[in-house]
Protein backbone atom coordinates (compact mmCIF):
# COMPACT_ATOMS: atom_id res chain seq x y z
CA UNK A 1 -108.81 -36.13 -215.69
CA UNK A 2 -106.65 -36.47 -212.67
CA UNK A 3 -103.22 -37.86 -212.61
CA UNK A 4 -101.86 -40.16 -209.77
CA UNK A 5 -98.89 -41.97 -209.22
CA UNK A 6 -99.06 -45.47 -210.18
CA UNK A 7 -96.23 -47.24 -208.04
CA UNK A 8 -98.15 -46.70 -205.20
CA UNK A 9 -97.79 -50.08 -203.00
CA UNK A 10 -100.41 -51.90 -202.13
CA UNK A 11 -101.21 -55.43 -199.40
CA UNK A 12 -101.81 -58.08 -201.64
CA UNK A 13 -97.54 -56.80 -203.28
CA UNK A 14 -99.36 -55.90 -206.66
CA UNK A 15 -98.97 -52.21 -206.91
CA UNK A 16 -102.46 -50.04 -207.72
CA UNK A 17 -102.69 -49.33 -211.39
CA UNK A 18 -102.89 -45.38 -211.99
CA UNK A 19 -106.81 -46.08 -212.63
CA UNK A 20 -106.99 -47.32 -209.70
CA UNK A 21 -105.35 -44.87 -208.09
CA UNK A 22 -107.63 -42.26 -209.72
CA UNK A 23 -110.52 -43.77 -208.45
CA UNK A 24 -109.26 -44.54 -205.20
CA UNK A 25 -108.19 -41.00 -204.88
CA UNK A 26 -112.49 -40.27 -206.20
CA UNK A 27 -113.65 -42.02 -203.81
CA UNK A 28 -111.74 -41.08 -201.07
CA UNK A 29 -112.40 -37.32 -202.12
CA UNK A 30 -116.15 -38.69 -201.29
CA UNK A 31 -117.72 -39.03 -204.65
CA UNK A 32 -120.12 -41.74 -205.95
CA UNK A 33 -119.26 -44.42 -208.23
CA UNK A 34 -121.50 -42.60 -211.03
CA UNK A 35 -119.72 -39.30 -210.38
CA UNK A 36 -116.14 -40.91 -210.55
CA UNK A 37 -117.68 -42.66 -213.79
CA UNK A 38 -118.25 -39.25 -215.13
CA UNK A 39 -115.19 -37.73 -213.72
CA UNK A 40 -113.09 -40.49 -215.75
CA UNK A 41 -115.14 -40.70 -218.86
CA UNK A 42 -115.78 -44.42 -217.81
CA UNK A 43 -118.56 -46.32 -217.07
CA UNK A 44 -119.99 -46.90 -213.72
CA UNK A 45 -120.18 -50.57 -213.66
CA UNK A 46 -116.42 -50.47 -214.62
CA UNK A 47 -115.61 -48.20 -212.01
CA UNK A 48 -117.08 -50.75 -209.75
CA UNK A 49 -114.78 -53.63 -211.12
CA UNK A 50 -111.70 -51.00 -210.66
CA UNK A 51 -112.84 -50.70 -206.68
CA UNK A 52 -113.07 -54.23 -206.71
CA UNK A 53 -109.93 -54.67 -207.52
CA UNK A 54 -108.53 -51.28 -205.50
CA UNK A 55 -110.44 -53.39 -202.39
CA UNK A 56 -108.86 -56.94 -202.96
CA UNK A 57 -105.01 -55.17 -203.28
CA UNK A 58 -105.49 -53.28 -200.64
CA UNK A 59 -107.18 -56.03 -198.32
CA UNK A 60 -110.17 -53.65 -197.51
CA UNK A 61 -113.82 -54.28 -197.93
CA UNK A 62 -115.87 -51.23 -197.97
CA UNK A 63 -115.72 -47.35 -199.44
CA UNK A 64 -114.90 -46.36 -195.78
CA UNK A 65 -111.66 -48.58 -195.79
CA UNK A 66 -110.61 -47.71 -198.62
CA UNK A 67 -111.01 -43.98 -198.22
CA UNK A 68 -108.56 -44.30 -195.05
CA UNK A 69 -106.22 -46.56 -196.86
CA UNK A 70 -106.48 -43.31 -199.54
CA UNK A 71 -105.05 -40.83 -196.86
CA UNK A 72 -102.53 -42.73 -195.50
CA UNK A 73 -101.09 -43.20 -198.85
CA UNK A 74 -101.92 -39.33 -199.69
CA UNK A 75 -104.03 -39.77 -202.68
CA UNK A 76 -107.12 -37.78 -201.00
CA UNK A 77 -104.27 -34.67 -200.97
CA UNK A 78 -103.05 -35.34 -204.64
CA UNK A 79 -106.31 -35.28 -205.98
CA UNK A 80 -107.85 -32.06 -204.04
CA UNK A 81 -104.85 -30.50 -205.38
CA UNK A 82 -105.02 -31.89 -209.11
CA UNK A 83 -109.23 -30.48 -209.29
């Protein structure tokens, strides 16, 4: 499973939970939300509630936003390099 930092800040002032910032760093890596299900041993319909949640902190509203929000905080880099 891949590691992220958890203090990583986020728009709405509460920071991303290191779940989140898994999957955030999943999704912005390209995969689905049944691949980042199996990639986390989770299931899909609970990563969906984690993006949900990645989406409303980060004041996003689509995969595409929150894949950019993902580089500029550098999770796309931490988890290429974690794999």
């Amino acid at each position: 499973m891949i590691g992220v930092d958890s203090s990583l800040p986020a728009v709405s002032g509460a920071p991303l939970t290191s779940r989140e910032s898994t999957i955030l760093a999943l999704l912005a890596l390209g995969l689905s939300a049944r691949q980042i299900a199996v990639a986390t041993r989770i299931s899909p319909r609970t990563v969906t509630k984690h993006l949900e949640h990645v989406y409303a902190k980060l004041g996003v509203h689509d995969r595409l936003q929150a894949a950019r929000a993902a580089e500029r905080l550098g999770l796309a880099e931490t988890a290429a390099a974690a794999e």
